[in-house]
Structure formats: structure tokens, C-alpha cells
N, C-alpha and C. Protein backbone atom coordinates (compact mmCIF):
# COMPACT_ATOMS: atom_id res chain seq x y z
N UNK A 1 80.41 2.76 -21.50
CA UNK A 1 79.92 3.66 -22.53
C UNK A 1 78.86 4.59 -21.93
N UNK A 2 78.58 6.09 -22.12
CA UNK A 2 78.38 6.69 -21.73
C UNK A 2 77.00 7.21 -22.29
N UNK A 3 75.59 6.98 -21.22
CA UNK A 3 74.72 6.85 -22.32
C UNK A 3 74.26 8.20 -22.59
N UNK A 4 73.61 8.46 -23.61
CA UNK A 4 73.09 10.11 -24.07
C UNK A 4 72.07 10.26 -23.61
N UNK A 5 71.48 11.40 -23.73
CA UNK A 5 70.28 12.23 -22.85
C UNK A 5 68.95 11.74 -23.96
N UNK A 6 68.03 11.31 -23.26
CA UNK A 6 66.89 11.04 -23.70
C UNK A 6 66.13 12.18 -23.91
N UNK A 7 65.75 12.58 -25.25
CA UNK A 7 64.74 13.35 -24.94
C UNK A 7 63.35 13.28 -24.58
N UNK A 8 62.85 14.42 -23.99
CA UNK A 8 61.41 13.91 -23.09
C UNK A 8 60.73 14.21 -24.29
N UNK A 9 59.70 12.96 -25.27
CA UNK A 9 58.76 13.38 -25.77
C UNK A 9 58.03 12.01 -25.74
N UNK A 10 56.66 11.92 -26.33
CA UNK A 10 56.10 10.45 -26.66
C UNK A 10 56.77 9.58 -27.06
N UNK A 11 56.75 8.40 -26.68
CA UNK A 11 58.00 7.47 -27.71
C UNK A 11 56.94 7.25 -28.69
N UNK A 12 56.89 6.79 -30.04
CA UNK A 12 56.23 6.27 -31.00
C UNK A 12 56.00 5.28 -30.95
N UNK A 13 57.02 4.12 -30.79
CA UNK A 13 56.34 3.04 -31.28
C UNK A 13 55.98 2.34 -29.63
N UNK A 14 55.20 1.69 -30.14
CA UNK A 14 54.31 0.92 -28.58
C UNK A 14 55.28 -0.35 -27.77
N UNK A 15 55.93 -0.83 -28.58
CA UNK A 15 56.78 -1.91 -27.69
C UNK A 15 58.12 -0.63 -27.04
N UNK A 16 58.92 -0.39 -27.02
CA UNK A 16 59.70 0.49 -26.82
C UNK A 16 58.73 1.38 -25.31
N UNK A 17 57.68 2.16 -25.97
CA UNK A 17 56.58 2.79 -24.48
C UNK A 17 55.94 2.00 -23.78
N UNK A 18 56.06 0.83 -24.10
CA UNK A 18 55.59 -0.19 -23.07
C UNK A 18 56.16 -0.59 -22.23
N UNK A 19 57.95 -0.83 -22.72
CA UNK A 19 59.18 -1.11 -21.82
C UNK A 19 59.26 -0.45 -21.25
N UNK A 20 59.46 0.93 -21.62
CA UNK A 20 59.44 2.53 -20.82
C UNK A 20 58.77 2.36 -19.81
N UNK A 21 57.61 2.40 -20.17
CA UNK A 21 56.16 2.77 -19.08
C UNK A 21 56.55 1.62 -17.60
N UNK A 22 56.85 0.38 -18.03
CA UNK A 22 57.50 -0.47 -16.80
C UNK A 22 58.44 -0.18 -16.04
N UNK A 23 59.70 0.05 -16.67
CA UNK A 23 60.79 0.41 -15.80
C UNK A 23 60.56 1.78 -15.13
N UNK A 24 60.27 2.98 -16.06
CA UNK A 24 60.17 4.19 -15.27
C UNK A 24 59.07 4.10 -13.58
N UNK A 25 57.62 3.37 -14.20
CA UNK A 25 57.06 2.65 -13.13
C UNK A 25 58.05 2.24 -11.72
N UNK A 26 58.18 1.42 -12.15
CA UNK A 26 58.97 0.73 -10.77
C UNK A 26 59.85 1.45 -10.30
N UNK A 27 60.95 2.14 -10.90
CA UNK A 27 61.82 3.02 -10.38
C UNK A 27 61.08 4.21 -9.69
N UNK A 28 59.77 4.67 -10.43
CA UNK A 28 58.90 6.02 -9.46
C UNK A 28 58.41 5.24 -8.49
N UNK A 29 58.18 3.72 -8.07
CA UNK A 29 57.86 3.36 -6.90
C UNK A 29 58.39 3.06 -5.95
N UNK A 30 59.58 2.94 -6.38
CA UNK A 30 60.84 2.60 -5.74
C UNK A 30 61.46 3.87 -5.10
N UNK A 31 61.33 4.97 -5.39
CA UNK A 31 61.87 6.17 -5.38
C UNK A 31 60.68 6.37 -3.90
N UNK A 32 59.34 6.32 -4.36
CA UNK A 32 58.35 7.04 -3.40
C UNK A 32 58.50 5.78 -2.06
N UNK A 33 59.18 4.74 -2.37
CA UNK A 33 59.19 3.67 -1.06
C UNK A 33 60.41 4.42 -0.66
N UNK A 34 60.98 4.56 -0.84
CA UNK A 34 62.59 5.24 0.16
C UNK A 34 62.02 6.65 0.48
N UNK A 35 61.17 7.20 -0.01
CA UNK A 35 61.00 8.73 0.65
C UNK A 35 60.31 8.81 1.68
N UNK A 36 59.34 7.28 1.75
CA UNK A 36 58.34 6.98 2.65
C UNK A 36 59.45 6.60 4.01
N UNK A 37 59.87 6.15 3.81
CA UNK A 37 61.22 5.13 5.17
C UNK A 37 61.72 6.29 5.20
N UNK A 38 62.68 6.66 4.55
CA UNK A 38 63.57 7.67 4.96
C UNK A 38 62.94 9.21 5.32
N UNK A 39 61.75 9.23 5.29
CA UNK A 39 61.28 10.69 5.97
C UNK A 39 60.16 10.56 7.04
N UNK A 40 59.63 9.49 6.63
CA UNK A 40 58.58 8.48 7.97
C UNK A 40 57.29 9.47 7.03
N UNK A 41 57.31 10.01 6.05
CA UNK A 41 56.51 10.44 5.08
C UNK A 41 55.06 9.61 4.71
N UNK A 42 53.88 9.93 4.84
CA UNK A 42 52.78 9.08 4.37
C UNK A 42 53.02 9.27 2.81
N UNK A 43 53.37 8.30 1.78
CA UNK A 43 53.63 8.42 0.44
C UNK A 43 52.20 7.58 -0.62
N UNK A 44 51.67 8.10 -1.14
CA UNK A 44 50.75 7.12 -2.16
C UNK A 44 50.82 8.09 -3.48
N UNK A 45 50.74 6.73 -4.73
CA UNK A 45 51.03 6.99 -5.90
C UNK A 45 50.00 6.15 -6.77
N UNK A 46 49.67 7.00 -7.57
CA UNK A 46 48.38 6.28 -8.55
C UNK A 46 49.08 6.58 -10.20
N UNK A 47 48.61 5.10 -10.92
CA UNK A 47 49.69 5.99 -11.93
C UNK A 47 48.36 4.88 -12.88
N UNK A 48 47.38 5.22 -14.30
CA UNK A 48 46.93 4.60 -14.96
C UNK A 48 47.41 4.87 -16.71
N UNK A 49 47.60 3.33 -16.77
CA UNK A 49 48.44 3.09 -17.80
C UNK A 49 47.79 3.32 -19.27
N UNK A 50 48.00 3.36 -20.72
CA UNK A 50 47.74 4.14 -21.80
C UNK A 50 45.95 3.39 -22.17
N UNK A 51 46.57 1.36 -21.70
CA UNK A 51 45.06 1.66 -21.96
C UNK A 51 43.87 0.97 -20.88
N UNK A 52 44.68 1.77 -19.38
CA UNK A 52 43.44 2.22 -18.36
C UNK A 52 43.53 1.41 -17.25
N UNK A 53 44.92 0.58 -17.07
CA UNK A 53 45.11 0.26 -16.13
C UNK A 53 45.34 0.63 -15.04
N UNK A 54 45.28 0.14 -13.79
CA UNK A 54 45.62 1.07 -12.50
C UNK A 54 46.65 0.61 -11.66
N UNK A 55 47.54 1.25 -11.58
CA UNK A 55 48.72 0.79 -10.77
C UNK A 55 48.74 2.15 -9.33
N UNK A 56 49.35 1.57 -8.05
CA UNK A 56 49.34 2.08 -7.01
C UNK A 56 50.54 1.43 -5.99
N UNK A 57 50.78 2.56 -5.17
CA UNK A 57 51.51 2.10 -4.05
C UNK A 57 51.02 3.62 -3.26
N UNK A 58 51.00 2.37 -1.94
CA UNK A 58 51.14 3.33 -0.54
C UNK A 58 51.48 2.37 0.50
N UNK A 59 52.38 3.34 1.40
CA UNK A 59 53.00 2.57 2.51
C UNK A 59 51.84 2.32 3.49
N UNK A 60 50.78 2.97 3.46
CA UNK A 60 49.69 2.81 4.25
C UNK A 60 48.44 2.33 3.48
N UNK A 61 47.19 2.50 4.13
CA UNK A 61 46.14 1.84 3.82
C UNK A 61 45.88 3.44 2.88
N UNK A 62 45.47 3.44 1.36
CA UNK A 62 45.45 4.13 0.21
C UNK A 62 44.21 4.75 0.29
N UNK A 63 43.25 3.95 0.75
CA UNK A 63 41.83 4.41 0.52
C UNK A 63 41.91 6.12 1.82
N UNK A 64 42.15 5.63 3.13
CA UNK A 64 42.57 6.12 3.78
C UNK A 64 43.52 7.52 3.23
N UNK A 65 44.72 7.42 2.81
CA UNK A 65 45.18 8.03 2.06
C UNK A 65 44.86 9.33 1.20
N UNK A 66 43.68 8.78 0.69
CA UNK A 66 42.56 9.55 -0.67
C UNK A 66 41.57 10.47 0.51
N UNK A 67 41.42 9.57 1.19
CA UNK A 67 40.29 10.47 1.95
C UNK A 67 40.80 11.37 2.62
N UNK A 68 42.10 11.46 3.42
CA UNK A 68 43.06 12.39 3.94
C UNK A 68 42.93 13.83 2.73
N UNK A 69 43.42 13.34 1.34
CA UNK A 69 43.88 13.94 0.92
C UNK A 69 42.73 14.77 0.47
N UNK A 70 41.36 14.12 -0.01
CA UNK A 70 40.23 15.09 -0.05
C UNK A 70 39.76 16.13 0.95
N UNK A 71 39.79 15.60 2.06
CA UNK A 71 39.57 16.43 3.16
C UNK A 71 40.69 17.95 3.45
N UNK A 72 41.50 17.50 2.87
CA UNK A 72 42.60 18.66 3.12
C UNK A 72 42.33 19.95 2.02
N UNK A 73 42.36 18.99 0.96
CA UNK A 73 42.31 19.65 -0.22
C UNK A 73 40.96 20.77 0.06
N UNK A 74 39.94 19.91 0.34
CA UNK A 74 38.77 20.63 0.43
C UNK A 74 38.30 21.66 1.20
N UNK A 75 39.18 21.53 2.55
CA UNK A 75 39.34 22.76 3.45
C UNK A 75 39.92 23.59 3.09
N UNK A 76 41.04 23.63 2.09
CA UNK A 76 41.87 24.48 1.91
C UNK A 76 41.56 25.32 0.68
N UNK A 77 40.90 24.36 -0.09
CA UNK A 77 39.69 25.72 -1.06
C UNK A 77 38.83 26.12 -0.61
N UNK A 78 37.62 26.01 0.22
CA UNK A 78 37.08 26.78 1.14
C UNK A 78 37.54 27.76 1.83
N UNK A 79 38.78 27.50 2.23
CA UNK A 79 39.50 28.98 3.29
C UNK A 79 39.53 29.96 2.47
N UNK A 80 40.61 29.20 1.25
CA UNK A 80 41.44 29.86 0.21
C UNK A 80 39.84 30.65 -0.80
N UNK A 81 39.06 30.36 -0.99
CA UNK A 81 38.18 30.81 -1.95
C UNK A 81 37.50 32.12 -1.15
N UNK A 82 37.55 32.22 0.35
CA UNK A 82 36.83 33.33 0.78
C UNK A 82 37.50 34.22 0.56
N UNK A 83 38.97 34.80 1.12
CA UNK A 83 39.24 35.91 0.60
C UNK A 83 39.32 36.23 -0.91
N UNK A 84 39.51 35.39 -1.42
CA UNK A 84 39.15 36.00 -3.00
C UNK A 84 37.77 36.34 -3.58
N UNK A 85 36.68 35.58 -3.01
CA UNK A 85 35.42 36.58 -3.03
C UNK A 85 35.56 38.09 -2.66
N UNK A 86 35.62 37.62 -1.26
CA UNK A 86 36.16 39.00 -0.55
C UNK A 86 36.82 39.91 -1.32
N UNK A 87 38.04 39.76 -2.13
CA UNK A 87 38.75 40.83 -2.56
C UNK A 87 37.83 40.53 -4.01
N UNK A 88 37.37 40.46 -5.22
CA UNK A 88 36.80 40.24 -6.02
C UNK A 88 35.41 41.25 -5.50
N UNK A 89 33.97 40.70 -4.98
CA UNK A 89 33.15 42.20 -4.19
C UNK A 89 33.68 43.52 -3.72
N UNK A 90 34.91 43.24 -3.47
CA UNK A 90 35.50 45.03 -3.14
C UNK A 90 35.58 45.91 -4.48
N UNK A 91 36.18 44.77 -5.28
CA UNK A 91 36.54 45.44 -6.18
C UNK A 91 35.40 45.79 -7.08
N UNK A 92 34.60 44.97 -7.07
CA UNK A 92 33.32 45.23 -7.65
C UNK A 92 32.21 47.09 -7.30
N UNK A 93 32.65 46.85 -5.86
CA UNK A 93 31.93 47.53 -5.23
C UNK A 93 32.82 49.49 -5.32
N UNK A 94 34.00 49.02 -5.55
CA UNK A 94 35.21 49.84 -5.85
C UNK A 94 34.85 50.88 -7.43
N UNK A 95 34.58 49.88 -8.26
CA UNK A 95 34.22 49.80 -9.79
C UNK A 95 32.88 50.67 -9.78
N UNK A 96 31.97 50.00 -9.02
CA UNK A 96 30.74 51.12 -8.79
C UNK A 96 30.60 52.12 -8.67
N UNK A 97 31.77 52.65 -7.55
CA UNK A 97 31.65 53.91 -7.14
C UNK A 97 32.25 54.85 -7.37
N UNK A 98 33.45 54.42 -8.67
CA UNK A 98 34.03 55.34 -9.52
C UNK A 98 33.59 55.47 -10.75
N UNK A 99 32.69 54.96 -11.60
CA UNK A 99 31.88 54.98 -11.94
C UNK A 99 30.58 56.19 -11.82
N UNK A 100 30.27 55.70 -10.46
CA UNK A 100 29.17 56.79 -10.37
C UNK A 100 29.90 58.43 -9.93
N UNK A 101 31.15 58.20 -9.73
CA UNK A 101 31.92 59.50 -9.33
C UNK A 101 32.38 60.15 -11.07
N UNK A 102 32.57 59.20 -11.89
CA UNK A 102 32.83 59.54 -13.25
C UNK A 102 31.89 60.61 -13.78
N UNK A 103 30.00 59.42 -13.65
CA UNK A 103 29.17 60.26 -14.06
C UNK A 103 28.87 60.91 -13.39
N UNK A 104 29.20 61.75 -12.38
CA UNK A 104 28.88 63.12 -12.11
C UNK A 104 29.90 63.93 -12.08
N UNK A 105 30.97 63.77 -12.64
CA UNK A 105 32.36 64.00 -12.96
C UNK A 105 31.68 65.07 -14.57
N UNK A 106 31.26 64.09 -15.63
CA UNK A 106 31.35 64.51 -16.71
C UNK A 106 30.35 64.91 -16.86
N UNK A 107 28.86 65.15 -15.96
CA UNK A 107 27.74 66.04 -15.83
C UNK A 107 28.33 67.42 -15.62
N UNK A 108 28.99 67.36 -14.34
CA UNK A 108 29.53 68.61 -13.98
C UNK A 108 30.10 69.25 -15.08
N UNK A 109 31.40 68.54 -16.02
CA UNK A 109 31.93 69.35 -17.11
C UNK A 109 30.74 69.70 -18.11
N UNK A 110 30.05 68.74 -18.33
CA UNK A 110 29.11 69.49 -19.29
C UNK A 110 28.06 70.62 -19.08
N UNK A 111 27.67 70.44 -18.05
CA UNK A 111 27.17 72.28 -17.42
C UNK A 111 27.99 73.17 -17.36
N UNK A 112 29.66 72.87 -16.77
CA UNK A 112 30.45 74.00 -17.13
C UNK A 112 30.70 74.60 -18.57
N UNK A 113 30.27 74.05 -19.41
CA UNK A 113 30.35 73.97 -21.21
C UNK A 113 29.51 74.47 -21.25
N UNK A 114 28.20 74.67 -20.87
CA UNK A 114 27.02 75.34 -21.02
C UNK A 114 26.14 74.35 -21.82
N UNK A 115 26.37 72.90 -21.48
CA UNK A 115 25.56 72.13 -21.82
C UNK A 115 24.74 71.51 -20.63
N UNK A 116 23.27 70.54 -21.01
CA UNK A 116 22.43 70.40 -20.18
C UNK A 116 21.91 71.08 -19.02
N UNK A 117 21.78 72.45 -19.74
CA UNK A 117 21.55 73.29 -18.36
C UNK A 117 19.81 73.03 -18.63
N UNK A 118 19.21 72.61 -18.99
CA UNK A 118 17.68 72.29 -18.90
C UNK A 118 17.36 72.51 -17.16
N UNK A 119 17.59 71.33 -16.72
CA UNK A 119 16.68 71.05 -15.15
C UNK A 119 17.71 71.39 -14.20
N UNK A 120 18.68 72.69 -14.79
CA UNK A 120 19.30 73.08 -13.53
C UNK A 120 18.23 74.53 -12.79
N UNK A 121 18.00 74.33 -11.46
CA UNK A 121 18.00 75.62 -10.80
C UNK A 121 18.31 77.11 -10.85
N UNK A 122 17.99 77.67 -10.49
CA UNK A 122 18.39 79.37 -10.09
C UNK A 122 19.69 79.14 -9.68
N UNK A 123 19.45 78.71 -8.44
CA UNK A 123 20.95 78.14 -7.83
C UNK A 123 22.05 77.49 -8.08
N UNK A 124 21.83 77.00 -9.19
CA UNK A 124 22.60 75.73 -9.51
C UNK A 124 23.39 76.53 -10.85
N UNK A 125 22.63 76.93 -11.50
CA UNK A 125 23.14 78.54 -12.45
C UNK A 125 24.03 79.14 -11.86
N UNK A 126 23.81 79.83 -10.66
CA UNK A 126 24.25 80.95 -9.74
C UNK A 126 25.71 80.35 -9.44
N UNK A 127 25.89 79.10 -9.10
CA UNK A 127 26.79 78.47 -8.63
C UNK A 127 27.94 77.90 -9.68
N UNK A 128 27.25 77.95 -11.10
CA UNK A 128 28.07 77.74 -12.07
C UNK A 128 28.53 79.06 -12.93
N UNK A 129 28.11 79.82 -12.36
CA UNK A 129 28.59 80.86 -13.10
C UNK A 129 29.53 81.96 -11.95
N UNK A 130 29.47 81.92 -10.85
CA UNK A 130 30.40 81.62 -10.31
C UNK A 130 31.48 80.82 -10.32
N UNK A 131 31.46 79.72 -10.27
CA UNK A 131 32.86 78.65 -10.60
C UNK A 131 33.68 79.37 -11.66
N UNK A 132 32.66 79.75 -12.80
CA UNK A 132 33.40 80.14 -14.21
C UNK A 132 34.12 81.74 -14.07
N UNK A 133 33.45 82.44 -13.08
CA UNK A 133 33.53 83.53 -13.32
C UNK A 133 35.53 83.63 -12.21
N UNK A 134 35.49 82.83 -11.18
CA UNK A 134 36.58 82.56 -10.52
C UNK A 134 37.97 81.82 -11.47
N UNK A 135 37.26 81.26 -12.32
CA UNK A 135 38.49 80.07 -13.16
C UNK A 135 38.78 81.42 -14.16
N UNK A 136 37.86 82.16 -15.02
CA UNK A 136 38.36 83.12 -15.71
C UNK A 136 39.40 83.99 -15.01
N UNK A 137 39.04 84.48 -13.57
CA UNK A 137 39.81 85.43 -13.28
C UNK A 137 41.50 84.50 -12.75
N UNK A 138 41.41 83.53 -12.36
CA UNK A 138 42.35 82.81 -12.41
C UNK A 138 43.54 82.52 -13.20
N UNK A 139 42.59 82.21 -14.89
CA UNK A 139 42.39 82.46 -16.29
C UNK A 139 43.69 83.97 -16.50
N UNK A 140 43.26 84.68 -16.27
CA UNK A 140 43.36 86.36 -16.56
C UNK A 140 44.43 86.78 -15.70
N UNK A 141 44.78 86.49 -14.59
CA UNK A 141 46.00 86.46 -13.58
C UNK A 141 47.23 86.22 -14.41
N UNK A 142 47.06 84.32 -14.80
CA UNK A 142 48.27 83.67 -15.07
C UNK A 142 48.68 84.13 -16.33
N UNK A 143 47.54 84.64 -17.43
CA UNK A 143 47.83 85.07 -18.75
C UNK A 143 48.81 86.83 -18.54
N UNK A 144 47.89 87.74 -17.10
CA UNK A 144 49.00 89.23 -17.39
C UNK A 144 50.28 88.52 -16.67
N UNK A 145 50.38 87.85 -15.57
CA UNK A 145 51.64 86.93 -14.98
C UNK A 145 53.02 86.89 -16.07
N UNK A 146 52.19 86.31 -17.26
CA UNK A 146 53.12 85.64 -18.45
C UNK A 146 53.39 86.72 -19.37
N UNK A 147 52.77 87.73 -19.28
CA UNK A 147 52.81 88.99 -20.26
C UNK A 147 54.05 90.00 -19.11
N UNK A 148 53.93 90.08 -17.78
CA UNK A 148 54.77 90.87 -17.39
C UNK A 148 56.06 89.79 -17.02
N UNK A 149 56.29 88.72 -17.42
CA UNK A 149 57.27 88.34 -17.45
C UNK A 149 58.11 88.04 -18.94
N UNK A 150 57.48 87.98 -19.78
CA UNK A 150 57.94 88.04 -20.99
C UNK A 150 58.49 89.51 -21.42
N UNK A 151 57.15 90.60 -20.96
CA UNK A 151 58.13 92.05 -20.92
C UNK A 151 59.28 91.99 -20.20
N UNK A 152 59.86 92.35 -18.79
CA UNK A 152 60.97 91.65 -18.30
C UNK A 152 62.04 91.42 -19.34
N UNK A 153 61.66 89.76 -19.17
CA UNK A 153 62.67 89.48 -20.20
C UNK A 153 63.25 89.76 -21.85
N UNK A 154 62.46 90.99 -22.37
CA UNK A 154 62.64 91.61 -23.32
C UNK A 154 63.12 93.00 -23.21
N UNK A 155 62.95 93.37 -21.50
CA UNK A 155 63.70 94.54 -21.21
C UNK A 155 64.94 94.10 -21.02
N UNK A 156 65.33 93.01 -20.28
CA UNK A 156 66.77 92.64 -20.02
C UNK A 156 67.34 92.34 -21.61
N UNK A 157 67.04 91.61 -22.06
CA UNK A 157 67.40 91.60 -23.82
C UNK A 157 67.73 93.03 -24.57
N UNK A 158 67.24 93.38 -23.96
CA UNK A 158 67.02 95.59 -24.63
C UNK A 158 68.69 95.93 -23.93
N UNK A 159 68.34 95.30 -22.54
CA UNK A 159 69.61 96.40 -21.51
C UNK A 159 71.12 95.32 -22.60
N UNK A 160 70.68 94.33 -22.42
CA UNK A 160 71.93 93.72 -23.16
C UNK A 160 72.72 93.88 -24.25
N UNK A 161 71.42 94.09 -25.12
CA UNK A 161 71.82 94.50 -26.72
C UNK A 161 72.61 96.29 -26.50
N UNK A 162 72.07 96.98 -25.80
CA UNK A 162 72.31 98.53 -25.78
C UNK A 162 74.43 98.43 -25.04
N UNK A 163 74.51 97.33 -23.92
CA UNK A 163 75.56 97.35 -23.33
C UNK A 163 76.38 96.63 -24.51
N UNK A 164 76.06 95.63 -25.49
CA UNK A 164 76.80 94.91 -26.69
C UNK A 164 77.15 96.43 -27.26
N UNK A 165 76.40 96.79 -28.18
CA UNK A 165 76.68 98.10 -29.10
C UNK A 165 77.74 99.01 -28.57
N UNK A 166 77.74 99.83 -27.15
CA UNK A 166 78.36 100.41 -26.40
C UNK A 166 79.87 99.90 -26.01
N UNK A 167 79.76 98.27 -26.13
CA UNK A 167 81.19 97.99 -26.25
C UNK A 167 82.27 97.92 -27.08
N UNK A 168 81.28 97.43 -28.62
CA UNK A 168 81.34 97.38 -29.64
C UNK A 168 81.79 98.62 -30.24
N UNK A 169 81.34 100.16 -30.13
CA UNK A 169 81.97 101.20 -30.50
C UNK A 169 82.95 101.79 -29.85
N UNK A 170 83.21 101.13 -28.42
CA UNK A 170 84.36 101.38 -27.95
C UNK A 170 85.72 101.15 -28.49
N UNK A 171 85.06 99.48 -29.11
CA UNK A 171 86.37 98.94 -29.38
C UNK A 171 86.87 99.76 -30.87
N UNK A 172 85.70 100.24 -31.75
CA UNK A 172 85.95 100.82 -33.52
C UNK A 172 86.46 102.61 -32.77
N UNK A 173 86.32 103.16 -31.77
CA UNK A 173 86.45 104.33 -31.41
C UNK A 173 85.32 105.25 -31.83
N UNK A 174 84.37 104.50 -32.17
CA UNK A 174 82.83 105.37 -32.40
C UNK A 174 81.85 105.75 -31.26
N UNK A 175 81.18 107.14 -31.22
CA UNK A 175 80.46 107.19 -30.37
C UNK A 175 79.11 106.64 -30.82
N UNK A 176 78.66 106.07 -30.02
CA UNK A 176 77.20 105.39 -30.14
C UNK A 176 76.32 106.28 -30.51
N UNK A 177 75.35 105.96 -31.67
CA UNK A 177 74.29 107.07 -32.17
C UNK A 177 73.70 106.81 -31.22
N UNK A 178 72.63 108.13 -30.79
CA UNK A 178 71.27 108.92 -29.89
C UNK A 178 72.08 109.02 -28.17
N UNK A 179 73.49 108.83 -28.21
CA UNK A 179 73.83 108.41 -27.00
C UNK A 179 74.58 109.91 -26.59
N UNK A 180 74.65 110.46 -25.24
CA UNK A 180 75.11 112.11 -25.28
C UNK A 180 76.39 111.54 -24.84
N UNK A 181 77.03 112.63 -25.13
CA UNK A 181 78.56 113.30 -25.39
C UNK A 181 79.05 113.14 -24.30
N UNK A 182 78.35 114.08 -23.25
CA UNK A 182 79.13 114.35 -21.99
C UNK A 182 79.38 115.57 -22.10
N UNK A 183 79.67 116.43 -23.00
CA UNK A 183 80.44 117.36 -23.31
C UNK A 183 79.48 118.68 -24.17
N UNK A 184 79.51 119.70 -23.72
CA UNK A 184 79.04 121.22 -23.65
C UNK A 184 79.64 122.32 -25.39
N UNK A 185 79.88 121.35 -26.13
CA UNK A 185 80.85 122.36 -27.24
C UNK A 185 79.54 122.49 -27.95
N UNK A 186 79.36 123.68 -28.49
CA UNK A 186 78.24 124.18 -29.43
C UNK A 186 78.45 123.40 -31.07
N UNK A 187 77.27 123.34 -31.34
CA UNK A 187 77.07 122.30 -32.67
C UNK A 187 76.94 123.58 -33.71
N UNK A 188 78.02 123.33 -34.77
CA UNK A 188 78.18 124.47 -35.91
C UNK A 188 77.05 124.69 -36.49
N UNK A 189 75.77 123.49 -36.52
CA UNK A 189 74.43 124.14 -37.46
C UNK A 189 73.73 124.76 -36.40
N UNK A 190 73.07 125.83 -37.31
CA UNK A 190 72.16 126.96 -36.65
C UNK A 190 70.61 125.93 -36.60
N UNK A 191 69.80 126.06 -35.53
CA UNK A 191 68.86 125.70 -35.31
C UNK A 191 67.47 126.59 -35.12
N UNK A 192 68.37 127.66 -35.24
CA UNK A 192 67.01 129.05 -35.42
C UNK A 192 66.23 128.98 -36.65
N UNK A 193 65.01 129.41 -36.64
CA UNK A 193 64.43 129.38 -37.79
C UNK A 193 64.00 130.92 -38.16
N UNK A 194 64.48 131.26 -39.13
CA UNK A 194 64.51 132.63 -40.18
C UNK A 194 63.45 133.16 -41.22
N UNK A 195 62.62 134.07 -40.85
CA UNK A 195 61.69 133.93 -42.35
C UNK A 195 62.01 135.42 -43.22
N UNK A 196 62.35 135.10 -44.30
CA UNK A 196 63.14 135.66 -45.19
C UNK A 196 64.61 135.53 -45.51
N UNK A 197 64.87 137.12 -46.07
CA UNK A 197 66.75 136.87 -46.20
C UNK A 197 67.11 136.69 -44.69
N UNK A 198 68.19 136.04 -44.64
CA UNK A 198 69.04 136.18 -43.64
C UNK A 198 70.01 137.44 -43.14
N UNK A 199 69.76 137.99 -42.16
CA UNK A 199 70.33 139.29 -41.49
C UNK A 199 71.73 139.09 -40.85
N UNK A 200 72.51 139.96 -41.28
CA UNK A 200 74.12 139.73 -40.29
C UNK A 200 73.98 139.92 -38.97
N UNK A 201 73.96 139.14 -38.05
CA UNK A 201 73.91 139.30 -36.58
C UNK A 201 75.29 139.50 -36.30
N UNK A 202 75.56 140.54 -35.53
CA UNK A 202 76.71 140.82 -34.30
C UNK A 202 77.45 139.40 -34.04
């Protein structure tokens, strides 16, 4: 018979986790004695029970064991803890100095605003009104830039619409109004101007 999957949680009742707590025991010691032989592995296991017993195995002397294992442990947070100071002060020191690049970041904009100019200089004036006077003309470039390119493209819109119409009365057989003839034939209205009756000319 095929047994079902245990689920991993507390068992409830205490005789049942007591049986548990034994067999799983021995089988985890049993397990860490074959890993010990079969890998020539130094193996120790401490396991204290619900109410505070101490159970252990090691293929070697345990105390020994513990002290190995402090010593390792303890070198290896020492190593391990310096570069993370290390990188932790950089960053600190990182944080500072963008910071202090910020606030003179947003000093600067606020004199360009024409704020806190109190304890600025002759020079320091001179130098900001310059900056401004360069960003305007900069300013004033890109704005006629955008004005003679928008004309442009409202002349080509002009040439387009004029070549639409022109095709357009080709196709009805109309000549295009304000557009010339080509052609030399005299226009039947008189364009002279007359003051009085009108005289029979030759």
C-alpha cells in the first residue's frame, strides 16, 4: 500500500510528535553518519528537543567541532563585513557630495530667476547677466529657426494648393482665375477713362 505525502506542518497532538520527533531523529543521524564515511566529511549535528533536551552526533570529538566552526564563522564575518563598510562609507561619502552639488545647483537657478541676489558681487551680477543674456540669444535663434521653417513649409503648402487648382481646371476646361492667358487678343472693355459725353473716335 502506497503511503501518501505528509504534509509539513506541526503535528498537534504530542504522542504522535513525540514518535515523529524519534524516528525523524535517528534517520537525520543516520543520514549525517553515512555522509560522514562516505565523503570522509567532518559531520556534527545538534538537535534540542520541544522540552530542551539535547541530542548530538559527531564522528569526531564535537566540542572540537564547535570550536572549528566558530573560528571559521568568525573570520569569515570579519573579512566579509569590511568590504561592506567599505562600500556603505562610499556611498555615504557619494550622498554628500551630490548633495552639496544639488545645493549649489539650485542657488545657481535661483540667481538666474533673479532671486537671492543680496550678497552677490559686481562680478557675480556681471557674470549672470551674461549667462542670461547668451541663453536669450540662444532663446531668439531657435524661436526665428522655427518661424523660418514653418514659413517654408507654408510656402510649399501654397506651391501645392496653386499646382491642385491648375490641375483641377484642366480637367473642367477652365482657365484658372488671376492666372495669364499666354495670349495677346485685346479685351472688348475700354479701360480709358472719359470726362464727359463720349466722343466718336476714328
Amino acid at each position: 500500500m502506497v503511503r501518501g505525502k505528509i504534509q509539513i506542518k506541526k503535528i498537534e497532538n504530542k504522542t504522535s510528535r513525540q514518535v515523529t520527533f524519534s524516528k525523524r531523529r535517528s534517520g537525520l543521524f543516520k543520514k549525517a553518519h553515512e555522509l560522514s564515511v562516505l565523503c570522509d566529511a567532518q559531520v556534527a549535528a545538534m538537535i534540542f528537543s520541544q522540552k530542551g533536551r539535547l541530542y548530538e552526533f559527531a564522528n569526531s570529538d564535537i566540542k572540537k567541532t564547535i570550536k572549528r566552526y566558530a573560528e571559521y564563522k568568525g573570520a569569515y564575518f570579519v573579512a566579509d563585513s569590511k568590504p561592506i563598510e567599505q562600500y556603505v562609507q562610499g556611498i555615504k561619502k557619494e550622498m554628500e557630495t551630490m548633495v552639496k552639488k544639488i545645493e549649489v545647483l539650485q542657488a545657481h537657478n535661483r540667481k538666474l530667476m533673479g532671486q537671492s541676489l543680496s550678497f552677490c558681487s559686481v562680478k557675480e551680477l556681471q557674470e549672470i547677466a551674461t549667462k542670461l543674456e547668451k541663453s536669450l540669444h540662444i532663446v531668439r535663434s531657435r524661436k526665428a529657426k522655427l518661424y523660418e521653417d514653418e514659413v517654408e513649409k507654408l510656402k510649399a503648402k501654397e506651391m501645392e494648393l496653386k499646382d491642385e487648382r491648375v490641375r483641377l481646371c484642366a480637367r473642367i476646361g477652365e482657365r484658372p482665375m488671376g492666372m495669364p492667358t499666354g495670349s495677346k487678343e485685346k479685351e472688348d472693355v475700354e479701360t480709358d477713362l472719359f470726362i464727359g459725353f463720349p466722343k466718336n473716335r476714328p
